[in-house]
PDB file of N, CA and C in Angstrom:
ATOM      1  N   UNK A   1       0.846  -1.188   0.000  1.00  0.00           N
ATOM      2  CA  UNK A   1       0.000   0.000   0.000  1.00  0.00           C
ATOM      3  C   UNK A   1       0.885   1.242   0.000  1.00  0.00           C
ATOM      4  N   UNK A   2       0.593   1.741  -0.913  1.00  0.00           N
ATOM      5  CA  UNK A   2       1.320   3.710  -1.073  1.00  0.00           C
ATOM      6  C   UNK A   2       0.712   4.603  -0.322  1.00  0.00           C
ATOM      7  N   UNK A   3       1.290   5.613   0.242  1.00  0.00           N
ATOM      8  CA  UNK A   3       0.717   6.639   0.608  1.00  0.00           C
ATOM      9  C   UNK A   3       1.195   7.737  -0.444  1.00  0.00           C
ATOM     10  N   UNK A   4       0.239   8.603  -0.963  1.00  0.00           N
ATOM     11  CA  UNK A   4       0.890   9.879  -1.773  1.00  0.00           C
ATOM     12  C   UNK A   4       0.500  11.205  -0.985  1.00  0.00           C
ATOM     13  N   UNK A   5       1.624  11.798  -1.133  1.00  0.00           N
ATOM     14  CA  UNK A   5       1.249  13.117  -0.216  1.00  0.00           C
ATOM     15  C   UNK A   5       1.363  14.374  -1.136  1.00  0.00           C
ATOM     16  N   UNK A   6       0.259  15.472  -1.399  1.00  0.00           N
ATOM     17  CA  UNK A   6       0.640  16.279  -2.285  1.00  0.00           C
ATOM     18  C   UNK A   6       0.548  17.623  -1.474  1.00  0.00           C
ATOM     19  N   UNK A   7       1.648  18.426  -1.506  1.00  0.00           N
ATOM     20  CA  UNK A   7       2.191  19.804  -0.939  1.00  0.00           C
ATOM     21  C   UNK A   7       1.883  20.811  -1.761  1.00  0.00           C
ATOM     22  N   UNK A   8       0.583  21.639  -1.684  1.00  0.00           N
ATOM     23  CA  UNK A   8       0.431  22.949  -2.771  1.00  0.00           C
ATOM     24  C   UNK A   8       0.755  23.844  -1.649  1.00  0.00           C
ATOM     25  N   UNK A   9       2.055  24.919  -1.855  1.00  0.00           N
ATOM     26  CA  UNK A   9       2.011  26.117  -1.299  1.00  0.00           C
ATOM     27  C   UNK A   9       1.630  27.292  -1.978  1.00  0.00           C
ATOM     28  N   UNK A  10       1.401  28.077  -1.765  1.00  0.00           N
ATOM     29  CA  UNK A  10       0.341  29.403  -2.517  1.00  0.00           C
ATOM     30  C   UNK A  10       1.003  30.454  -1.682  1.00  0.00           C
ATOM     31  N   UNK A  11       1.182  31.592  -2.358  1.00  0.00           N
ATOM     32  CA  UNK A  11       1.681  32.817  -1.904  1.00  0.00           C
ATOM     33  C   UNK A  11       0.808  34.131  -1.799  1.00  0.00           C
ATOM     34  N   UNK A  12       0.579  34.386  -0.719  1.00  0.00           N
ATOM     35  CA  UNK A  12      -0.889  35.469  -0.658  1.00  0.00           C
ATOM     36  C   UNK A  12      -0.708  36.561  -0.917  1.00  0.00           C
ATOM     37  N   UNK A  13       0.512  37.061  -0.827  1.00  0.00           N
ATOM     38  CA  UNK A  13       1.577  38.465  -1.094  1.00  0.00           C
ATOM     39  C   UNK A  13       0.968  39.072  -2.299  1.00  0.00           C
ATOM     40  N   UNK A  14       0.701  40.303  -1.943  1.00  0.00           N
ATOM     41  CA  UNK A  14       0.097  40.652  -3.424  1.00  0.00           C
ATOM     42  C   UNK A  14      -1.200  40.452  -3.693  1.00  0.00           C
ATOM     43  N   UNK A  15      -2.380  39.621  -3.240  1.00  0.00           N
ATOM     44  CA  UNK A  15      -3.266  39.386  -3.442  1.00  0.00           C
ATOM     45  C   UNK A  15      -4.773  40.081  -3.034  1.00  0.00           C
ATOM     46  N   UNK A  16      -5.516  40.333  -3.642  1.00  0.00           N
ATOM     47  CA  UNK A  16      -6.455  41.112  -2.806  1.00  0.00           C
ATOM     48  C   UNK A  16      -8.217  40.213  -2.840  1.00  0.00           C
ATOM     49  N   UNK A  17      -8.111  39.715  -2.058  1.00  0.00           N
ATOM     50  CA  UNK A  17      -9.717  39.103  -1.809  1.00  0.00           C
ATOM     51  C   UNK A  17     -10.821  39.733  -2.703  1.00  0.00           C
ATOM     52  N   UNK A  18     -11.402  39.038  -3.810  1.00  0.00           N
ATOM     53  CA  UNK A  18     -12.475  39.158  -4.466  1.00  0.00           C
ATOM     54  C   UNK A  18     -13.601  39.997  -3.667  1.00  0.00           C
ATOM     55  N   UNK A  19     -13.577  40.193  -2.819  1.00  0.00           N
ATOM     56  CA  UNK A  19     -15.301  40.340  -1.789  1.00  0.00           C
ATOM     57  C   UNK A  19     -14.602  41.707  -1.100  1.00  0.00           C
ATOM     58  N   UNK A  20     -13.172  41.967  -1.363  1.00  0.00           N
ATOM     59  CA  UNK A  20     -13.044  43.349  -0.839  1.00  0.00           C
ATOM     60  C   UNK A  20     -12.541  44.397  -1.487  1.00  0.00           C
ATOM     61  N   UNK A  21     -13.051  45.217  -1.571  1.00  0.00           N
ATOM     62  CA  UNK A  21     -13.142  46.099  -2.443  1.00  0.00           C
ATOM     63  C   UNK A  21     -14.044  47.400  -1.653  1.00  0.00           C
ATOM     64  N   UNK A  22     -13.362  48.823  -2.727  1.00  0.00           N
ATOM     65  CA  UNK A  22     -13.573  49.941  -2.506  1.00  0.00           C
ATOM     66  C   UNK A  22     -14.768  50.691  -3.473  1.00  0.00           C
ATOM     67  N   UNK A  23     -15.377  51.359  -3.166  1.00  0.00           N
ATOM     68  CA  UNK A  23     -16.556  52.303  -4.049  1.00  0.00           C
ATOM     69  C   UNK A  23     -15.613  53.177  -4.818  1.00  0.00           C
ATOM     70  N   UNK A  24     -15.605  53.248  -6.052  1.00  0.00           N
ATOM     71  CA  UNK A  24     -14.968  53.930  -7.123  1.00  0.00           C
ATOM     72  C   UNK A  24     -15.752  55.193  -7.498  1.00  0.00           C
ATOM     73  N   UNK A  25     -15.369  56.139  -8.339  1.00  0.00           N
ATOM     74  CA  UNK A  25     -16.019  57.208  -8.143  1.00  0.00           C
ATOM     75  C   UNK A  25     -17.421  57.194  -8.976  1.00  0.00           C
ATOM     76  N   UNK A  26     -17.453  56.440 -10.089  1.00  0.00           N
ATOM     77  CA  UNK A  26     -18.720  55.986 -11.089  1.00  0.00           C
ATOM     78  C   UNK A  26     -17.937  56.238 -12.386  1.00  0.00           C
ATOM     79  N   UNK A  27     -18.706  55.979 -13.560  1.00  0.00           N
ATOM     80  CA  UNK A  27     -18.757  56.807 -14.746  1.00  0.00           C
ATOM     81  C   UNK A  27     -20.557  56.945 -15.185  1.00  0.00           C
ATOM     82  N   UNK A  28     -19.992  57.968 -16.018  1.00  0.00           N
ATOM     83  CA  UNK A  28     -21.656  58.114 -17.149  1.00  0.00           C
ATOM     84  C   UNK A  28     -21.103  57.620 -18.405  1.00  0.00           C
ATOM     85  N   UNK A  29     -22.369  57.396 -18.990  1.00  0.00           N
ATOM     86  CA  UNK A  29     -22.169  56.739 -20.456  1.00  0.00           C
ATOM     87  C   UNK A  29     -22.738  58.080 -21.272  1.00  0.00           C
ATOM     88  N   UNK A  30     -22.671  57.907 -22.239  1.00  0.00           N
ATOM     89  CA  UNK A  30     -22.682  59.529 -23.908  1.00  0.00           C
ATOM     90  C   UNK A  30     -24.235  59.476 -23.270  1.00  0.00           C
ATOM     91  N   UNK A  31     -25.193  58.884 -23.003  1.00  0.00           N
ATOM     92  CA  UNK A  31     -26.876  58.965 -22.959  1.00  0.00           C
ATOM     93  C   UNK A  31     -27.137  59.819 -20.939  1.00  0.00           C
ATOM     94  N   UNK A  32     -26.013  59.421 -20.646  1.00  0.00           N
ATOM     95  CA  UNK A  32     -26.464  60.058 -18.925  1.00  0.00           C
ATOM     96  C   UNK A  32     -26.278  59.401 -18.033  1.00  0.00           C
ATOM     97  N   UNK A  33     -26.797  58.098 -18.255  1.00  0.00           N
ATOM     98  CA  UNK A  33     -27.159  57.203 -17.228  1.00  0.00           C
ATOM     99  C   UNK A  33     -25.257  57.207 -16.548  1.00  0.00           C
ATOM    100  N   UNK A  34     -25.893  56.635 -14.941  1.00  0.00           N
ATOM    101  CA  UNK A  34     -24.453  56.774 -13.869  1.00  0.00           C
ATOM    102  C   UNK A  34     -24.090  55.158 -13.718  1.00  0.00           C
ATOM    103  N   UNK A  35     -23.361  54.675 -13.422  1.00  0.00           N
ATOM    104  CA  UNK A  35     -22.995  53.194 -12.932  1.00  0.00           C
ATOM    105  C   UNK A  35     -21.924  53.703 -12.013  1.00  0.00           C
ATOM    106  N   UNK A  36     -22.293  52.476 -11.045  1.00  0.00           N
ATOM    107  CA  UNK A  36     -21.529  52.267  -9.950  1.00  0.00           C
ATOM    108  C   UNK A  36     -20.103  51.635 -10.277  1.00  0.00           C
ATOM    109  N   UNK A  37     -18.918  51.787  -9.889  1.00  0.00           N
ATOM    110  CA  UNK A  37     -17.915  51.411  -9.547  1.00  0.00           C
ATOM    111  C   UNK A  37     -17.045  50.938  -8.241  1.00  0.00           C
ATOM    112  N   UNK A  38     -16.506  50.118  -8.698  1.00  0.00           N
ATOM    113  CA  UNK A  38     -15.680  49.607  -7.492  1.00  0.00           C
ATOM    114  C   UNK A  38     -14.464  49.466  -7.974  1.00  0.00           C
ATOM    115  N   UNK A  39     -12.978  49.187  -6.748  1.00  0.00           N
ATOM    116  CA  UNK A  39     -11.544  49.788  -6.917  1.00  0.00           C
ATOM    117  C   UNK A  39     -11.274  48.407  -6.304  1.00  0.00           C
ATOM    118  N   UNK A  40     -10.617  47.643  -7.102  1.00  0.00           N
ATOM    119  CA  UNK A  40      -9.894  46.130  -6.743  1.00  0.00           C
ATOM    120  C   UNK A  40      -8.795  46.216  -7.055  1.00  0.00           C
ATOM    121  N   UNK A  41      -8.046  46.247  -5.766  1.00  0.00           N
ATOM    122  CA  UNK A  41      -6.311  46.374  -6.114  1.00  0.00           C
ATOM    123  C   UNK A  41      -6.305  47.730  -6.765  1.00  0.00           C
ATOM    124  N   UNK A  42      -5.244  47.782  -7.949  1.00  0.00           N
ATOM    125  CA  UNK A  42      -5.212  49.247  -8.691  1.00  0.00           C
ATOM    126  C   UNK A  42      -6.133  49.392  -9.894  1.00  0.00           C
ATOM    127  N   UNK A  43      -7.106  48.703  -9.959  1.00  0.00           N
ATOM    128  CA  UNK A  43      -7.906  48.926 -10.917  1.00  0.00           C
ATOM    129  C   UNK A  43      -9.535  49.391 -10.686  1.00  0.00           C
ATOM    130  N   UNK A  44     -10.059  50.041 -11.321  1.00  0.00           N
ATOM    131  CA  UNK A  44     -11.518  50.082 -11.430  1.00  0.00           C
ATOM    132  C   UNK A  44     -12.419  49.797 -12.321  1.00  0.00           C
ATOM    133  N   UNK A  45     -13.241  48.965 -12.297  1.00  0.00           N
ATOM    134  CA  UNK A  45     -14.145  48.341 -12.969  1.00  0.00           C
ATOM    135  C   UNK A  45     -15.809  48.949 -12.546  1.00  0.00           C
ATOM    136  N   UNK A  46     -16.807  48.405 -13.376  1.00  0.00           N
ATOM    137  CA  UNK A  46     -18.184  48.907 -13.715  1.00  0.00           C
ATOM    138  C   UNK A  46     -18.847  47.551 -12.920  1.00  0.00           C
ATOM    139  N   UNK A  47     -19.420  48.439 -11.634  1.00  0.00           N
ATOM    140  CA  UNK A  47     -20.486  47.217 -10.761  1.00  0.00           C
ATOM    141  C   UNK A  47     -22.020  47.075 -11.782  1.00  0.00           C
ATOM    142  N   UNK A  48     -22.029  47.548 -12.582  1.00  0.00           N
ATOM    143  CA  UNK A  48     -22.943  46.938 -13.138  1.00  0.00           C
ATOM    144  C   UNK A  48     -23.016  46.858 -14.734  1.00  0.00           C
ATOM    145  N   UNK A  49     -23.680  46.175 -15.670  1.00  0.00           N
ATOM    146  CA  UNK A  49     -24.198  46.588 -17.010  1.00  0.00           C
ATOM    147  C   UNK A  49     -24.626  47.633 -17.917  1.00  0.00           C
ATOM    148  N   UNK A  50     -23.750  47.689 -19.306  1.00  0.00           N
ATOM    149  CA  UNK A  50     -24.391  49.409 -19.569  1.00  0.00           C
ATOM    150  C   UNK A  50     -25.693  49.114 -19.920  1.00  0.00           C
ATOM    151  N   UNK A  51     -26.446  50.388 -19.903  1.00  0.00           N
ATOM    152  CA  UNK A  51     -27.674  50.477 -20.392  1.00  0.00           C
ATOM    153  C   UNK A  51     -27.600  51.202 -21.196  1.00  0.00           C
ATOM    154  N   UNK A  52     -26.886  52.012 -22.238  1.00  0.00           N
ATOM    155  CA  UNK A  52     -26.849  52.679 -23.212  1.00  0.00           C
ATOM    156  C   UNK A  52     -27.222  52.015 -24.835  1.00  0.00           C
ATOM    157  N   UNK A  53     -27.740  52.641 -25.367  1.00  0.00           N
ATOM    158  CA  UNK A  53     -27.867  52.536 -26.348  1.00  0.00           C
ATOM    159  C   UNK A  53     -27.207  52.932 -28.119  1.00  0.00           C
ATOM    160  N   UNK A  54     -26.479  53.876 -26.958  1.00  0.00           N
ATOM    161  CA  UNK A  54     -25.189  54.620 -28.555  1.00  0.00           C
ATOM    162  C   UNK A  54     -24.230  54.407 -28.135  1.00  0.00           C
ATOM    163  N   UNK A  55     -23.306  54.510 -29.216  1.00  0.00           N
ATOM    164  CA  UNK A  55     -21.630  54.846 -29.095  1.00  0.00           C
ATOM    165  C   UNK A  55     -21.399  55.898 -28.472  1.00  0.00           C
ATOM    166  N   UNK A  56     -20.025  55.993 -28.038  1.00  0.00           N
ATOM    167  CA  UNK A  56     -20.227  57.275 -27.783  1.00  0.00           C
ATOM    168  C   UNK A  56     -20.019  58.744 -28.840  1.00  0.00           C
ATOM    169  N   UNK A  57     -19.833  57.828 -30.228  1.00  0.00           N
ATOM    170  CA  UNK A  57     -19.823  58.921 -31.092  1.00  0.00           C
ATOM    171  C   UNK A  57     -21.377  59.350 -31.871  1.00  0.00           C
ATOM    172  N   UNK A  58     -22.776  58.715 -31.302  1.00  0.00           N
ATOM    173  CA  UNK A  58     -23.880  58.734 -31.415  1.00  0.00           C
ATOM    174  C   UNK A  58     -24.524  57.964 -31.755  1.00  0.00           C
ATOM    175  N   UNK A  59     -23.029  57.398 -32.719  1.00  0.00           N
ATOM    176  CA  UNK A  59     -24.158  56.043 -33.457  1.00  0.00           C
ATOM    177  C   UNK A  59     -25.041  54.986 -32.366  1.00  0.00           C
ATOM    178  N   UNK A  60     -25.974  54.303 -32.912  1.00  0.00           N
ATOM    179  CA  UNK A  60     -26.861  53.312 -32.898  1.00  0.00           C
ATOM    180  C   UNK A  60     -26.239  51.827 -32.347  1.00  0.00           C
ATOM    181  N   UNK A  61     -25.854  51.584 -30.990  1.00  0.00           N
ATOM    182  CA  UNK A  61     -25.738  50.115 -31.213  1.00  0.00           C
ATOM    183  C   UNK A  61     -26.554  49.289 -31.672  1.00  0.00           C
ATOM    184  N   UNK A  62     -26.188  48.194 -32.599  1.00  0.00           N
ATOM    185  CA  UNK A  62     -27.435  47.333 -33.762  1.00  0.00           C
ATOM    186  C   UNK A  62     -27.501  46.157 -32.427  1.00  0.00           C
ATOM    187  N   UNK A  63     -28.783  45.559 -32.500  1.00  0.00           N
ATOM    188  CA  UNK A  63     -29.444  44.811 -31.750  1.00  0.00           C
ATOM    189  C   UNK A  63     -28.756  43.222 -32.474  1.00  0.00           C
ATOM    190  N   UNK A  64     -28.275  42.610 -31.901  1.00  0.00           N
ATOM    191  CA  UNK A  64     -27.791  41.253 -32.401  1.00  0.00           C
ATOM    192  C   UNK A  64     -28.753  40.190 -31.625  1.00  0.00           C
ATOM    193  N   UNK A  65     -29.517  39.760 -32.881  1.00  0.00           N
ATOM    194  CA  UNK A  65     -30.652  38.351 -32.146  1.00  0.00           C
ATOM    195  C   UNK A  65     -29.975  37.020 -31.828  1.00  0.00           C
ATOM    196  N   UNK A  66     -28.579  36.949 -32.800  1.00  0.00           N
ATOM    197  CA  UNK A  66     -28.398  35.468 -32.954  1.00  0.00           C
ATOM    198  C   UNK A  66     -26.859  35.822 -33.216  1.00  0.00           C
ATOM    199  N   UNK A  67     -25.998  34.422 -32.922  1.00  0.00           N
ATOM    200  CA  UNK A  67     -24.590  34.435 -33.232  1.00  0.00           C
ATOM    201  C   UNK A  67     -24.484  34.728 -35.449  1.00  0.00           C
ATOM    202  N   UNK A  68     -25.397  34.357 -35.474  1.00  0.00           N
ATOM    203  CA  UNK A  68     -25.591  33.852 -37.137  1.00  0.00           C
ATOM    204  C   UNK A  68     -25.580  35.451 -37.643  1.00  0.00           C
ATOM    205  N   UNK A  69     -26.485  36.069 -37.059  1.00  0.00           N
ATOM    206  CA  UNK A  69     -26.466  37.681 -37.678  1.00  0.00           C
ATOM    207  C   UNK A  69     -25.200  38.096 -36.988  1.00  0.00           C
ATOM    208  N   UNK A  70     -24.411  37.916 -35.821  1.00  0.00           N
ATOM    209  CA  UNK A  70     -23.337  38.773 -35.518  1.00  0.00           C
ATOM    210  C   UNK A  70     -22.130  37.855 -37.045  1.00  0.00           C
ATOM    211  N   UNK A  71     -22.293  37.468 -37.454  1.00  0.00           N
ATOM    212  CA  UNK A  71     -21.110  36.652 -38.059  1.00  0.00           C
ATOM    213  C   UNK A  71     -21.142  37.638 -39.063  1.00  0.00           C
ATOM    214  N   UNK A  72     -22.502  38.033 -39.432  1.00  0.00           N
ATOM    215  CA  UNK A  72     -22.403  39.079 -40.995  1.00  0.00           C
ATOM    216  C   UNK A  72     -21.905  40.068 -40.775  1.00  0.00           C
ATOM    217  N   UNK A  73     -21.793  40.890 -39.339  1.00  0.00           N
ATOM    218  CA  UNK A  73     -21.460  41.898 -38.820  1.00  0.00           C
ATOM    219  C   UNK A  73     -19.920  42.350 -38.902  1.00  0.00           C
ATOM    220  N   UNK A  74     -19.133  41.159 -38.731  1.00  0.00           N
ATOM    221  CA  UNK A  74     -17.856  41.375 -38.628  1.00  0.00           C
ATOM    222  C   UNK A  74     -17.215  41.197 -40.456  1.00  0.00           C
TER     223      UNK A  74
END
């Protein structure tokens, strides 16, 4: 009979816990609307989904129903 012994060491240095995090200042999108932000480590990211509807150069984002119509797109 074997015994196998497996040793994972992991280094936490540097690391910042998923679940902690700072309130970022927001952004707006070209239409108004505000989203929340949060500050993980040195970065800031968007706590939620845009809701915009344009670029920000005005245009129209096109509504994609299916992978099949995005394929014509590109």
């Amino acid at each position: 009979m074997s015994i196998v012994v497996l040793l994972v060491f992991m280094s936490c240095e540097n690391q910042i816990s998923p679940s902690i995090y700072i309130d970022g200042d927001g952004v707006y999108d070209v239409e108004g609307n505000y989203y929340k932000t949060v500050v993980i480590g040195d970065q800031e990211w968007m706590a939620e989904n845009l809701k915009t509807n344009l670029f920000c150069n005005g245009d129209s984002i096109p509504y994609l129903s299916s992978n099949e119509v995005y394929s014509y797109m590109i």
